[in-house]
Protein backbone atom coordinates (compact mmCIF):
# COMPACT_ATOMS: atom_id res chain seq x y z
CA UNK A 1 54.79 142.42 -237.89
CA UNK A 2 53.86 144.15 -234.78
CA UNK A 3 50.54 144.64 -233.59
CA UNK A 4 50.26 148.42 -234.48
CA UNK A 5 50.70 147.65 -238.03
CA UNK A 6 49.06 145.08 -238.23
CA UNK A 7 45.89 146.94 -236.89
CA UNK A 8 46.82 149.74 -239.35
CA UNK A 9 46.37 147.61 -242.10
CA UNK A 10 42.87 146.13 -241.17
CA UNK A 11 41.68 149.69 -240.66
CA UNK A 12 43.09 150.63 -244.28
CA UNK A 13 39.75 149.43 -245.65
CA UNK A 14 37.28 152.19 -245.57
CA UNK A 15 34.46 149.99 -244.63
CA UNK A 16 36.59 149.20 -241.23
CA UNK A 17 36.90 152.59 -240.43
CA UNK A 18 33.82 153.74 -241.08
CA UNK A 19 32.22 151.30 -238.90
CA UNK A 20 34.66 151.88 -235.73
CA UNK A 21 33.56 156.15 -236.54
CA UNK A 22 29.77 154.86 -236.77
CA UNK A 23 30.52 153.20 -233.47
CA UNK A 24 31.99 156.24 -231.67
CA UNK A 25 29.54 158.09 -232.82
CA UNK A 26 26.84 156.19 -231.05
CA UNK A 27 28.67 155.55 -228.06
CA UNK A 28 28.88 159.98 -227.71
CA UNK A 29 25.65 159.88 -228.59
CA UNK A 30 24.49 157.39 -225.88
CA UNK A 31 26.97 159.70 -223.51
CA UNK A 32 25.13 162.67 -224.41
CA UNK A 33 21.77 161.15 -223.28
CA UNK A 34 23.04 159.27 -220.08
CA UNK A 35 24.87 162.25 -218.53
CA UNK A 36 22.08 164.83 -219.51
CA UNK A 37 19.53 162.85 -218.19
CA UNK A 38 21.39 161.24 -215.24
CA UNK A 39 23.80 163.80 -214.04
CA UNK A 40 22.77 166.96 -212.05
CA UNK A 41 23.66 170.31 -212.41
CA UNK A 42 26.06 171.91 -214.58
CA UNK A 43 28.15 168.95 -214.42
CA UNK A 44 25.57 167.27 -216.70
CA UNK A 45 24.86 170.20 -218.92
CA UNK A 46 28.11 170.17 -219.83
CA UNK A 47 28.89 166.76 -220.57
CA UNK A 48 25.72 167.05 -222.60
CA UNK A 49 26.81 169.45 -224.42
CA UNK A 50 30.59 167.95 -224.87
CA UNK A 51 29.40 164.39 -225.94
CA UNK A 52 27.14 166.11 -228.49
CA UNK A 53 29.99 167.98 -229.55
CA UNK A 54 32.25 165.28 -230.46
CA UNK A 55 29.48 162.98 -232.13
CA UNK A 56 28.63 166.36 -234.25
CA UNK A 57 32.57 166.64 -235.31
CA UNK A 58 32.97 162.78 -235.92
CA UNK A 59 29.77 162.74 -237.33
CA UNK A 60 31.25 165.98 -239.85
CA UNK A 61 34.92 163.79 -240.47
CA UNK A 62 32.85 161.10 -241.53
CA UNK A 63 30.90 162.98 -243.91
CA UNK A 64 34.27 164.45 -245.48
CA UNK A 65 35.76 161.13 -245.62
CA UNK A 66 32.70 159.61 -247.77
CA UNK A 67 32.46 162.15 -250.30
CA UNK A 68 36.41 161.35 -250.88
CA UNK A 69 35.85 157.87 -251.07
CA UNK A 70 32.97 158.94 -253.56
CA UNK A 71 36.05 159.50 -256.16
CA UNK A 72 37.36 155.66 -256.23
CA UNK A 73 36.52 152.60 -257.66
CA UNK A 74 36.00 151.82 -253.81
CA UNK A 75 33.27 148.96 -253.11
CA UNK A 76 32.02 150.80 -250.20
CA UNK A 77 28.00 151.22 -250.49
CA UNK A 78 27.43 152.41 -246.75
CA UNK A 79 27.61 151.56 -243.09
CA UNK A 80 24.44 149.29 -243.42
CA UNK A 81 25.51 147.36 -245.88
CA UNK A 82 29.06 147.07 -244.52
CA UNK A 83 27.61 145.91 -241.21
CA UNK A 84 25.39 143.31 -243.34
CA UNK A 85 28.19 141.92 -245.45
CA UNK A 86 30.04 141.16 -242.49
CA UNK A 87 27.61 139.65 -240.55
């Protein structure tokens, strides 16, 4: 089984891949704040405004993605708890 399918498989459970989109969500958000506070200029306005951007549209996939996994039998009860079960 090669590695890409293998990965594919872990990331078939919804609790997976709502942690890794939690995850890259707060890394854009931590981008947004770092280069707006540290980066001068336009430059940094813009990266702002781009991180922000694409935490707001992961932020908006994730959303769609829980009310479809609202319809099965799924297990899933939320980030938190995902994040606590594993732990």
């Amino acid at each position: 089984m090669s590695i890409g399918s293998r990965l594919s498989v872990r990331l078939a459970d919804f609790g997976s891949r709502s942690i890794i989109t939690h995850a890259l969500m707060g890394l854009g958000f931590v981008g947004a704040v770092i280069s707006g506070l540290f980066v001068e200029g336009q430059l940094g306005v813009i990266s702002m405004v781009a991180f922000i951007n694409f935490t707001a549209g992961l932020w908006i996939c994730q959303s769609i993605h829980s009310l479809g996994n609202a319809a099965t039998d799924s297990e899933y009860n939320g980030v938190l708890l995902e994040v606590l079960n594993r732990v």
